[in-house]
PDB file of N, CA and C in Angstrom:
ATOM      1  N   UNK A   1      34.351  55.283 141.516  1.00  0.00           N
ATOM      2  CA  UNK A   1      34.834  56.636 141.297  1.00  0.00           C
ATOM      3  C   UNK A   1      33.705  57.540 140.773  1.00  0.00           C
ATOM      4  N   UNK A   2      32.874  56.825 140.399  1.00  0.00           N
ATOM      5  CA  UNK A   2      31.951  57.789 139.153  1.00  0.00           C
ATOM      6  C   UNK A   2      30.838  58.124 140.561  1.00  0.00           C
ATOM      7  N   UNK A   3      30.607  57.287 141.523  1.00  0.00           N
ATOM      8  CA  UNK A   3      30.032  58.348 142.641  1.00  0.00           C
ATOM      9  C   UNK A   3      30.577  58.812 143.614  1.00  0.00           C
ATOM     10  N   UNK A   4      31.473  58.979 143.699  1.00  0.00           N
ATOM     11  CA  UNK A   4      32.304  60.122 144.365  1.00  0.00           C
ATOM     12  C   UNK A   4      32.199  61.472 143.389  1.00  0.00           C
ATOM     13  N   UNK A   5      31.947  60.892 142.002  1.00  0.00           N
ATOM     14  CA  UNK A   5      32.077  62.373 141.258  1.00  0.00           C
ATOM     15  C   UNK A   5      30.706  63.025 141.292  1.00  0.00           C
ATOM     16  N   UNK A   6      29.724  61.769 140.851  1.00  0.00           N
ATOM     17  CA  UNK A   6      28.166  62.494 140.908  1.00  0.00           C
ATOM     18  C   UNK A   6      27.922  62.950 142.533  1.00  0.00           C
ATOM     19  N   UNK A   7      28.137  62.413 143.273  1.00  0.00           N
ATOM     20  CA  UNK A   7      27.802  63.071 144.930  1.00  0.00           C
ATOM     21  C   UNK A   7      28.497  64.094 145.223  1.00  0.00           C
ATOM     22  N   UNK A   8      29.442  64.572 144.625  1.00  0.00           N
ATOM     23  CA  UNK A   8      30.601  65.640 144.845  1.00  0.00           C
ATOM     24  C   UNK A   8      29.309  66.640 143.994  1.00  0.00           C
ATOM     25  N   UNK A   9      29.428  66.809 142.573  1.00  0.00           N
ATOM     26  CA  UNK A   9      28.484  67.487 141.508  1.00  0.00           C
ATOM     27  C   UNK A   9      27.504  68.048 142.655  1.00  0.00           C
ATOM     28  N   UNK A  10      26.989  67.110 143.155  1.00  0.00           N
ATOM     29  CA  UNK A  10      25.540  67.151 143.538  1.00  0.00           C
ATOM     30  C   UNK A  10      25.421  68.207 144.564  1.00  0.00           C
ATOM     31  N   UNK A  11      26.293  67.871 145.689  1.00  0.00           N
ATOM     32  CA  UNK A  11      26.752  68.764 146.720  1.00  0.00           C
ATOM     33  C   UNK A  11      26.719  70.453 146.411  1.00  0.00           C
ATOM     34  N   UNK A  12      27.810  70.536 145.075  1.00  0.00           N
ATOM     35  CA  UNK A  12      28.577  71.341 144.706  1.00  0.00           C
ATOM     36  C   UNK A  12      27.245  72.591 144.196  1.00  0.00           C
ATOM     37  N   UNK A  13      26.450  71.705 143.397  1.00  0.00           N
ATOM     38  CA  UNK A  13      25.153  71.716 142.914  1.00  0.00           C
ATOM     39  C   UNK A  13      24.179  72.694 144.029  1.00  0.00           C
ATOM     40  N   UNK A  14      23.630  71.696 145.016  1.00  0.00           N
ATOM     41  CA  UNK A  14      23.143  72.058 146.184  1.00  0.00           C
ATOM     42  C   UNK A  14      23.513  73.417 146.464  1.00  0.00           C
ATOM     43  N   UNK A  15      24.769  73.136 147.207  1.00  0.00           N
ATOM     44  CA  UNK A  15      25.171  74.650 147.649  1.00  0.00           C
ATOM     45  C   UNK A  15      25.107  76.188 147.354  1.00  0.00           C
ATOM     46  N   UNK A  16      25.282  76.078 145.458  1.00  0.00           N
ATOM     47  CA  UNK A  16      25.363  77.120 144.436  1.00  0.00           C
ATOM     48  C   UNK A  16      23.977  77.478 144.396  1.00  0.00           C
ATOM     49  N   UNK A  17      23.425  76.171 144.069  1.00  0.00           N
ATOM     50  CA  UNK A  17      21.353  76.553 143.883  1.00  0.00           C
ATOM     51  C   UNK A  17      20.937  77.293 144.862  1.00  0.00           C
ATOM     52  N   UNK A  18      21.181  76.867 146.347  1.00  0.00           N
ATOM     53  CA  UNK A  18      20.834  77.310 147.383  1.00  0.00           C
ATOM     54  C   UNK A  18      20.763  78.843 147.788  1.00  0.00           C
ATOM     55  N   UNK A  19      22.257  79.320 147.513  1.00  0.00           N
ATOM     56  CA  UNK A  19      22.517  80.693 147.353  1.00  0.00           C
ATOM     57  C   UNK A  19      22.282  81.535 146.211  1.00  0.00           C
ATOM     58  N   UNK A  20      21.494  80.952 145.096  1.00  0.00           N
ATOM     59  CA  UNK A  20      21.235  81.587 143.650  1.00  0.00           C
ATOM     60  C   UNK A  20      19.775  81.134 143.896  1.00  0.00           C
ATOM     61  N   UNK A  21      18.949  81.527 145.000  1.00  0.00           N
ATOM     62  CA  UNK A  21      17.246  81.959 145.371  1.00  0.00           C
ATOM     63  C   UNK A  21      16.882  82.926 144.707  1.00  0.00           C
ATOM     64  N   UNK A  22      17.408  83.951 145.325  1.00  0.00           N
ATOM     65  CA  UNK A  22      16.922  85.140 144.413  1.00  0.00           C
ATOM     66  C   UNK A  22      16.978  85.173 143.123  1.00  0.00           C
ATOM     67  N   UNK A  23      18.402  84.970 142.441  1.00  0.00           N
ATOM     68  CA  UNK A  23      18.215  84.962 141.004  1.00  0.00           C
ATOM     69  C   UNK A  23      17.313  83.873 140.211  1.00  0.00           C
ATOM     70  N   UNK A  24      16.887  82.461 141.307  1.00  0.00           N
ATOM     71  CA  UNK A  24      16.560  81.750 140.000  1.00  0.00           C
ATOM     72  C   UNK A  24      14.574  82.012 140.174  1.00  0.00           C
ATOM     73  N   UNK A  25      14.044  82.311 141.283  1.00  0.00           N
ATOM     74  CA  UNK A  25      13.449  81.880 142.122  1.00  0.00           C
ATOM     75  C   UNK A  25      12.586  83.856 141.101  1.00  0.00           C
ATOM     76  N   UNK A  26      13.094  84.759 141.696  1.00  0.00           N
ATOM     77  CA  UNK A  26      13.069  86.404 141.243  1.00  0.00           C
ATOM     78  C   UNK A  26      12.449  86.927 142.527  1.00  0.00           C
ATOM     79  N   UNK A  27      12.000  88.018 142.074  1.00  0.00           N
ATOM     80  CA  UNK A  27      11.709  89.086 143.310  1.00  0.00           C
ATOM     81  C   UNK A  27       9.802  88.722 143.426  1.00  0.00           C
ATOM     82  N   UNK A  28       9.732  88.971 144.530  1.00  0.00           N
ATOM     83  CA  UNK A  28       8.464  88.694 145.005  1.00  0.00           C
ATOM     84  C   UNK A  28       7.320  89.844 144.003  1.00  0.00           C
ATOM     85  N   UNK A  29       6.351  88.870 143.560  1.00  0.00           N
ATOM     86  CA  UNK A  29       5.744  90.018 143.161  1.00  0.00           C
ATOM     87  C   UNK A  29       4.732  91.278 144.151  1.00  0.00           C
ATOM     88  N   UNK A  30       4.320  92.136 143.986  1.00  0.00           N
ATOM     89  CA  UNK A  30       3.453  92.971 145.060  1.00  0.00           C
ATOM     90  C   UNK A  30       2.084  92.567 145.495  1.00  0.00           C
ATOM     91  N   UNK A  31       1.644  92.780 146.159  1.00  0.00           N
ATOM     92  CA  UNK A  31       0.359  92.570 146.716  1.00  0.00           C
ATOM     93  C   UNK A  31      -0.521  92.831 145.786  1.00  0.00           C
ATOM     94  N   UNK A  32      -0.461  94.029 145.038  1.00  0.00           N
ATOM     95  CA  UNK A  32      -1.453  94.281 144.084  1.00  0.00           C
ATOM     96  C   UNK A  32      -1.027  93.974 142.996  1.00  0.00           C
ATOM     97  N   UNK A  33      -0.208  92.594 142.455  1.00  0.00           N
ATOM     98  CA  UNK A  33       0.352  92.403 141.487  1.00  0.00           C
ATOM     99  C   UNK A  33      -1.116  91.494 141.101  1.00  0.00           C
ATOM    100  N   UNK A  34      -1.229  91.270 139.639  1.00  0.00           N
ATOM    101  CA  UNK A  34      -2.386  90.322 139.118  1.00  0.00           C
ATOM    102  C   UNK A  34      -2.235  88.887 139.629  1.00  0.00           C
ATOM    103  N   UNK A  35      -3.078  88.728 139.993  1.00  0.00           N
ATOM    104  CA  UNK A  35      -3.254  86.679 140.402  1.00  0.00           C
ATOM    105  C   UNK A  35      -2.419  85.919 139.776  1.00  0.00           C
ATOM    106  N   UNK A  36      -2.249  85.945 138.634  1.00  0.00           N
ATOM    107  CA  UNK A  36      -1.387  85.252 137.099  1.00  0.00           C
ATOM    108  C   UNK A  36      -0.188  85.252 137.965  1.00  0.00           C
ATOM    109  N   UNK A  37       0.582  86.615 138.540  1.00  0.00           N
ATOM    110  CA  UNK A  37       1.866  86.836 138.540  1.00  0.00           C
ATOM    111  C   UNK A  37       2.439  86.637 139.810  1.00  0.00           C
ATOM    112  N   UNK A  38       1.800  86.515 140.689  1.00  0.00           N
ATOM    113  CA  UNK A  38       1.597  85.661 142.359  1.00  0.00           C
ATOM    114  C   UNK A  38       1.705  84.254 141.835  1.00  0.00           C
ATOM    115  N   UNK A  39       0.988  83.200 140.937  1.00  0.00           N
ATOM    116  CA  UNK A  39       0.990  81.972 140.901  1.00  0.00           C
ATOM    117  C   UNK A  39       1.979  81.844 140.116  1.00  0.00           C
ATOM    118  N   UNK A  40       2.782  82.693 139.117  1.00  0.00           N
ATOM    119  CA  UNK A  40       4.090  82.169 138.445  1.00  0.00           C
ATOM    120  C   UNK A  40       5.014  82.438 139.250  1.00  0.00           C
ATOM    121  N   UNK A  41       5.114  83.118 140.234  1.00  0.00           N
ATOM    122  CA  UNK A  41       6.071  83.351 141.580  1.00  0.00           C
ATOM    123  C   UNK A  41       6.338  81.962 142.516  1.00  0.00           C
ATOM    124  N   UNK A  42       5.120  81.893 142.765  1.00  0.00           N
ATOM    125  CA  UNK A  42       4.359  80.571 143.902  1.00  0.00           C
ATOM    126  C   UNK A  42       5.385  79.228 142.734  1.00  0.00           C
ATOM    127  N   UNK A  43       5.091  78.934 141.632  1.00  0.00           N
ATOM    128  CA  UNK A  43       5.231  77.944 140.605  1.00  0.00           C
ATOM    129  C   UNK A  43       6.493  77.759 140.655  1.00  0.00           C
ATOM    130  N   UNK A  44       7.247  78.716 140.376  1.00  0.00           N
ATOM    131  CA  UNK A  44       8.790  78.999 140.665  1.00  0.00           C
ATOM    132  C   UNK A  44       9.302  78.673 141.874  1.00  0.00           C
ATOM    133  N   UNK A  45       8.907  78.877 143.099  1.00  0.00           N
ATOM    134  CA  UNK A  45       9.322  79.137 144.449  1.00  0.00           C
ATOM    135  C   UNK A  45       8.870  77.130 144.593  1.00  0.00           C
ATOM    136  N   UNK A  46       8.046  76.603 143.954  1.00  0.00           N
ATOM    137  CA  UNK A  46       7.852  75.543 144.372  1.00  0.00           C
ATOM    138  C   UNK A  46       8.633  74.109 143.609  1.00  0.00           C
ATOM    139  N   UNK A  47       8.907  74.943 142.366  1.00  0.00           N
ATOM    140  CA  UNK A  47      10.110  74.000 141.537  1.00  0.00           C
ATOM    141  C   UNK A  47      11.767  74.467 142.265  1.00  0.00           C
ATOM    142  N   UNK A  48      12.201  75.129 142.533  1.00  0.00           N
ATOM    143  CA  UNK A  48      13.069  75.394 142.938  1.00  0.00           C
ATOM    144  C   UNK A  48      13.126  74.467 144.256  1.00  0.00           C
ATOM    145  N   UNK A  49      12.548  74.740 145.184  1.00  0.00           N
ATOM    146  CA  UNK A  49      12.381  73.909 146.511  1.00  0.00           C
ATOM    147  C   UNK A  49      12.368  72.217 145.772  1.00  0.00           C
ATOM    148  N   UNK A  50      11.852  71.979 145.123  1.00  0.00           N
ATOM    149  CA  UNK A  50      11.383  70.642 144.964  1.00  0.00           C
ATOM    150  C   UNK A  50      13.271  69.936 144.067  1.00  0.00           C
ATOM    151  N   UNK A  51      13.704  70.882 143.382  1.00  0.00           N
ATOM    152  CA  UNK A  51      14.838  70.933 142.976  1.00  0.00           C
ATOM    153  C   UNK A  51      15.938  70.694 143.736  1.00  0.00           C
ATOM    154  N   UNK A  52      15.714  71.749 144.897  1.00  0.00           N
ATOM    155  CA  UNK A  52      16.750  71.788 146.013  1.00  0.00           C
ATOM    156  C   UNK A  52      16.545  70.694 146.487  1.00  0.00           C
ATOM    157  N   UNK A  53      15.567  69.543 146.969  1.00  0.00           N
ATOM    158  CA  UNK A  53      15.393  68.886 147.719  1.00  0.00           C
ATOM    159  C   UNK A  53      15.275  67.847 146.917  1.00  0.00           C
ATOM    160  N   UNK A  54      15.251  67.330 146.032  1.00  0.00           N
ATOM    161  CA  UNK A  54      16.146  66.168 145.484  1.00  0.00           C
ATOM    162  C   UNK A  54      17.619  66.445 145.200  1.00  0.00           C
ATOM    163  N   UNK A  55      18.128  67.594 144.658  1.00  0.00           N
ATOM    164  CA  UNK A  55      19.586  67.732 144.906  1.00  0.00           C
ATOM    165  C   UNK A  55      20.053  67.099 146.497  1.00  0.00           C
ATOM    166  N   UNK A  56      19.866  67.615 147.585  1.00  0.00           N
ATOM    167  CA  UNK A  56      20.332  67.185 148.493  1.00  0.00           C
ATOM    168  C   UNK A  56      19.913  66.079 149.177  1.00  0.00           C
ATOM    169  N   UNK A  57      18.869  65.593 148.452  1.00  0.00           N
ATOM    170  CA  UNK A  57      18.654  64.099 148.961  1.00  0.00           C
ATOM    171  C   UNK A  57      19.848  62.956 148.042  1.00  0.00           C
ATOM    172  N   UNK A  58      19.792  63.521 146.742  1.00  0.00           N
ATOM    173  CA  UNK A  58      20.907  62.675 145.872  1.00  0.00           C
ATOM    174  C   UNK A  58      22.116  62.615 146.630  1.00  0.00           C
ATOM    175  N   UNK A  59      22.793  63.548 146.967  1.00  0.00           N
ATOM    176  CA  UNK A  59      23.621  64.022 147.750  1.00  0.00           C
ATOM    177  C   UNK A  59      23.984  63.517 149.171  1.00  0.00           C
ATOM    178  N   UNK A  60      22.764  63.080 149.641  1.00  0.00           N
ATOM    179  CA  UNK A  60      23.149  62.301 151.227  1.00  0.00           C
ATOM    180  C   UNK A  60      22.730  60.720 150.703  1.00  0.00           C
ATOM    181  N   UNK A  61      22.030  60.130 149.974  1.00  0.00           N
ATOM    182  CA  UNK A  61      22.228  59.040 149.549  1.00  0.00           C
ATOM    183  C   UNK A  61      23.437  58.634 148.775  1.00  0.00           C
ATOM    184  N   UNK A  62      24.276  59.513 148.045  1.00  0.00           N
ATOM    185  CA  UNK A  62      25.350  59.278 147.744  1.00  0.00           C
ATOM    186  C   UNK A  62      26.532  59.228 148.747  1.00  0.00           C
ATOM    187  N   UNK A  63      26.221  59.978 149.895  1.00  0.00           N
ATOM    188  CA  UNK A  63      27.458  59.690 150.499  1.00  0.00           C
ATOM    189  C   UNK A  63      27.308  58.439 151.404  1.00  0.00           C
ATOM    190  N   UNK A  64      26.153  58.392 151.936  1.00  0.00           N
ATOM    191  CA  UNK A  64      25.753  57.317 152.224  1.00  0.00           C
ATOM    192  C   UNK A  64      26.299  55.696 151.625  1.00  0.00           C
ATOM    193  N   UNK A  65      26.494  55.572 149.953  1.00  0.00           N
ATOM    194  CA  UNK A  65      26.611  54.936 149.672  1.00  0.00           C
ATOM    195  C   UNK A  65      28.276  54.773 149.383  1.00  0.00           C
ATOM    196  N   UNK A  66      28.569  55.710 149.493  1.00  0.00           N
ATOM    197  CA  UNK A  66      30.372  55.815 149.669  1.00  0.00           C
ATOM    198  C   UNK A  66      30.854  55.319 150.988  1.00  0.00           C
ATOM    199  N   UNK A  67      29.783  55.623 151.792  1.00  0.00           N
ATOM    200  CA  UNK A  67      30.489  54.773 153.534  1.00  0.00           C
ATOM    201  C   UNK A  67      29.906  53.934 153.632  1.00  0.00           C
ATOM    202  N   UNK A  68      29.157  53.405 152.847  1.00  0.00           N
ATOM    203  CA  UNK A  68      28.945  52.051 152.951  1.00  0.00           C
ATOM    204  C   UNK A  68      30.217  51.015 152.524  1.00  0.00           C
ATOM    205  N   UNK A  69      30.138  51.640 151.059  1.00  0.00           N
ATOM    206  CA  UNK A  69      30.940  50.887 150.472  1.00  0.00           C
ATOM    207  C   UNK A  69      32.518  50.915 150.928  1.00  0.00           C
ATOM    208  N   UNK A  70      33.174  52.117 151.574  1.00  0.00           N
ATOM    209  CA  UNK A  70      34.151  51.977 152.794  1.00  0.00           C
ATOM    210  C   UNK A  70      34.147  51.227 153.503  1.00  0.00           C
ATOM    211  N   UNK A  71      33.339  51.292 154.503  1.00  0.00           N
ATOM    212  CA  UNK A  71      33.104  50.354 155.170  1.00  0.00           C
ATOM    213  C   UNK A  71      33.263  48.932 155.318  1.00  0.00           C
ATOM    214  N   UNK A  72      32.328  48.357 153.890  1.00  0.00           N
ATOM    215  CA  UNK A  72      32.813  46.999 153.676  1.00  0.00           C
ATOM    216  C   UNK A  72      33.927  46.463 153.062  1.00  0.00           C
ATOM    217  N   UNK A  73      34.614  47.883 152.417  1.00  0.00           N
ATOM    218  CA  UNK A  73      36.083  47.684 152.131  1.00  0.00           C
ATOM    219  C   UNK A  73      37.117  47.675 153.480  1.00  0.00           C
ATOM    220  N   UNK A  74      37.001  48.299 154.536  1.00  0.00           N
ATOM    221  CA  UNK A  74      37.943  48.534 155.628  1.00  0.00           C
ATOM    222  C   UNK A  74      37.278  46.989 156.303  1.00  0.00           C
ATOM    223  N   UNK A  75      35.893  46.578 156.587  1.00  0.00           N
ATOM    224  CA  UNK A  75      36.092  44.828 156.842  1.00  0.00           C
ATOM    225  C   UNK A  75      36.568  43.949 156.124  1.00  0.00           C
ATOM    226  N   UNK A  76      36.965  44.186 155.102  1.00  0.00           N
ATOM    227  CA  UNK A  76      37.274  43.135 154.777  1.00  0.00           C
ATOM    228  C   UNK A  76      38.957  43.140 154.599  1.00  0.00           C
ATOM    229  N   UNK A  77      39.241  44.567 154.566  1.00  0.00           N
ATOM    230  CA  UNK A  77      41.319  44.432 155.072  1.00  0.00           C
ATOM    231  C   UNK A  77      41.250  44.396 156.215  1.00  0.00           C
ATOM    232  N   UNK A  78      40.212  44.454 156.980  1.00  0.00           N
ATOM    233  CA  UNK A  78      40.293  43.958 158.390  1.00  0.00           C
ATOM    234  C   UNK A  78      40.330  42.731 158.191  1.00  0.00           C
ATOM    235  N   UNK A  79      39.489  42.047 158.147  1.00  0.00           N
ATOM    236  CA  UNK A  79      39.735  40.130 157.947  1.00  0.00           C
ATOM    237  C   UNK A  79      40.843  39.642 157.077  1.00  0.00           C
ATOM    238  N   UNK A  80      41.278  40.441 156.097  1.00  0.00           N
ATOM    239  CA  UNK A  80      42.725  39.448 155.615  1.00  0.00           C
ATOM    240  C   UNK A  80      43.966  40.064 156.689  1.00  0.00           C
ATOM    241  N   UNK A  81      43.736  41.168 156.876  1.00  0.00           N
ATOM    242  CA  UNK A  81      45.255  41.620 158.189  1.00  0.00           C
ATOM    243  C   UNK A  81      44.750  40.417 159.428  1.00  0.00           C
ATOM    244  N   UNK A  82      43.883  40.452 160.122  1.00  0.00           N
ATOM    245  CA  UNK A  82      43.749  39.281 160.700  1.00  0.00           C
ATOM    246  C   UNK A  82      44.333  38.060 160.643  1.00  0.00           C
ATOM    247  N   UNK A  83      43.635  37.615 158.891  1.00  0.00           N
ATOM    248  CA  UNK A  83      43.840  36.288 158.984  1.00  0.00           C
ATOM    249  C   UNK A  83      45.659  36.138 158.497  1.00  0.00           C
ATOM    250  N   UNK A  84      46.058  37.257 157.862  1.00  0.00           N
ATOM    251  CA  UNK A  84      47.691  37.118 157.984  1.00  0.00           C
ATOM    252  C   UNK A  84      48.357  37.152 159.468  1.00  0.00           C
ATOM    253  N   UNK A  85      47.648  37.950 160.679  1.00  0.00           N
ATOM    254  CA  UNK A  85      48.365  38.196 162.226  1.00  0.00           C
ATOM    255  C   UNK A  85      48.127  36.445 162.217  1.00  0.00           C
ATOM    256  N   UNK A  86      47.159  35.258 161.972  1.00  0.00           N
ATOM    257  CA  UNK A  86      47.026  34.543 162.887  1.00  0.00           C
ATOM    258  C   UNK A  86      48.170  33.171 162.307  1.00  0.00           C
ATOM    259  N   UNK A  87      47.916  32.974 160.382  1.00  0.00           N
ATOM    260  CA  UNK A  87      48.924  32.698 159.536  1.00  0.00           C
ATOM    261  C   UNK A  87      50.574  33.151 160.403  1.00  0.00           C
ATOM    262  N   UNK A  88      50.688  34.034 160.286  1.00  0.00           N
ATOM    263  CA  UNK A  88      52.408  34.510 160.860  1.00  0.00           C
ATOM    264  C   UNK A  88      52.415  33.801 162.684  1.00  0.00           C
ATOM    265  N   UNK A  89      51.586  34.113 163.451  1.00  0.00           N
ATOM    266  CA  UNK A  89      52.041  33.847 164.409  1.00  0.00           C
ATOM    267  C   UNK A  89      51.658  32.169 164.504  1.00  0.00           C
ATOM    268  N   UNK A  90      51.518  31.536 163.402  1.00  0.00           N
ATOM    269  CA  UNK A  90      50.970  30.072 163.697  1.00  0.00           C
ATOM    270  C   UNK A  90      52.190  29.322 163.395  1.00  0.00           C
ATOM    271  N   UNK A  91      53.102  30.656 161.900  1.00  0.00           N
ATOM    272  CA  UNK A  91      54.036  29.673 161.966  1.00  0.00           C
ATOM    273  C   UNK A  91      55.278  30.146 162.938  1.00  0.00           C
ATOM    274  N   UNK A  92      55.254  31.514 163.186  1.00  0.00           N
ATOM    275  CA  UNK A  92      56.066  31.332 164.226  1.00  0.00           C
ATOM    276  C   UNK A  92      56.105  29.978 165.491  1.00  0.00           C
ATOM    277  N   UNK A  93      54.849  30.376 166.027  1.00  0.00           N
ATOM    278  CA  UNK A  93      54.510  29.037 166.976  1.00  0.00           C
ATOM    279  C   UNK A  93      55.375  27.567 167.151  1.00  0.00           C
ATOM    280  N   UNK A  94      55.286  27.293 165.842  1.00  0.00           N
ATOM    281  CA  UNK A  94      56.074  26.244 164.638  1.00  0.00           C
ATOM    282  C   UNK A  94      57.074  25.756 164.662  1.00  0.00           C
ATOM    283  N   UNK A  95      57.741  27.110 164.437  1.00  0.00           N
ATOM    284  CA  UNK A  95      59.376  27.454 164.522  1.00  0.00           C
ATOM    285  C   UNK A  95      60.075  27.323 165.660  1.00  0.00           C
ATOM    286  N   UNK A  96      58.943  28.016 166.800  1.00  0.00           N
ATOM    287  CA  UNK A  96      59.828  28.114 168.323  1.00  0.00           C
ATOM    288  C   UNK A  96      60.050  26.506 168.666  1.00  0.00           C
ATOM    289  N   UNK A  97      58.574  26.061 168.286  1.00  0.00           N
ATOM    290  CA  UNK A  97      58.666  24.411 168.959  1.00  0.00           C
ATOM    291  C   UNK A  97      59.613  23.275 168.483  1.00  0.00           C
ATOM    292  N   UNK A  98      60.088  23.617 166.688  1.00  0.00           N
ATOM    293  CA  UNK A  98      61.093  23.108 166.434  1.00  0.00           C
ATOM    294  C   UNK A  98      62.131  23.350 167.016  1.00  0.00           C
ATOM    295  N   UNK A  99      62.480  24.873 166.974  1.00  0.00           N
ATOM    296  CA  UNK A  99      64.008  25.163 167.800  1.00  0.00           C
ATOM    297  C   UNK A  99      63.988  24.454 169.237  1.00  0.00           C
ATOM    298  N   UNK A 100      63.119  24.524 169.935  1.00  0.00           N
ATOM    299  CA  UNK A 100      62.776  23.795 171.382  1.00  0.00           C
ATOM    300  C   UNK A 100      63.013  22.585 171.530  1.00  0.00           C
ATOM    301  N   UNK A 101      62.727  21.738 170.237  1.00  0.00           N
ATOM    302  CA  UNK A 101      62.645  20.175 169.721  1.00  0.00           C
ATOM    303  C   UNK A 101      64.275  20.109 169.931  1.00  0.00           C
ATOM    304  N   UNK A 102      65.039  20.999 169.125  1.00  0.00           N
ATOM    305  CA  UNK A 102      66.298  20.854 168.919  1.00  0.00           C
ATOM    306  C   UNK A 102      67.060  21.216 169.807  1.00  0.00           C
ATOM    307  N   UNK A 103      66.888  22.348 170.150  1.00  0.00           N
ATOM    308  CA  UNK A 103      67.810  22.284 171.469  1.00  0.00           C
ATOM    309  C   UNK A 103      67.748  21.317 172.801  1.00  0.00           C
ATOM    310  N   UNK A 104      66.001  20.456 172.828  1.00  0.00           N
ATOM    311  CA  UNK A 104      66.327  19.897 173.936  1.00  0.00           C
ATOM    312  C   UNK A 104      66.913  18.584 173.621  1.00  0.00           C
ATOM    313  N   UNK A 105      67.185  18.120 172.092  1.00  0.00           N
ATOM    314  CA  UNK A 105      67.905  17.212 171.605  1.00  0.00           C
ATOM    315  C   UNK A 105      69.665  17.102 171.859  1.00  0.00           C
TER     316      UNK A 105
END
């Protein structure tokens, strides 16, 4: 349950960051802005990206790991529904051949 919640977060995360560029990221500085204030722009623009992109890597490895783990949950109620279809029809099988026993008695 607890990653269904962190991969959900994460997503949720992703999405909001993504569309909050401008605010977190700010306004470009000008051409004739000082060097200083271009590289705290650049600095910003490159933590943010680097942010975004472990958010959404957390995010597809988490779901990833939710269909996995589906997965090997749906094989394996696959193999006990199985092994109950083959159980039931073995003892049916069983049953018919007794009644068969008996009636041809």
């Amino acid at each position: 349950m607890w990653l269904k919640t962190a991969t959900t977060i994460s997503i949720i995360f992703s999405v909001v960051f993504l569309f909050a560029f401008a605010w977190v990221v700010g306004p470009r500085p000008a051409r004739s802005a000082p060097r200083e204030a271009q590289i705290q722009y650049l600095r910003r623009g490159a933590i943010y990206v680097g942010v975004e992109a472990f958010a959404l890597i957390a995010s597809i490895a988490g779901a990833y790991m939710i269909a996995r783990s589906a997965r090997s949950e749906y094989m394996e109620q696959s193999r006990r529904n199985m092994e109950a279809l083959l159980e039931a029809t073995l003892r049916d099988h069983a049953q018919k051949q007794e009644q068969d026993e008996q009636s041809t008695e």
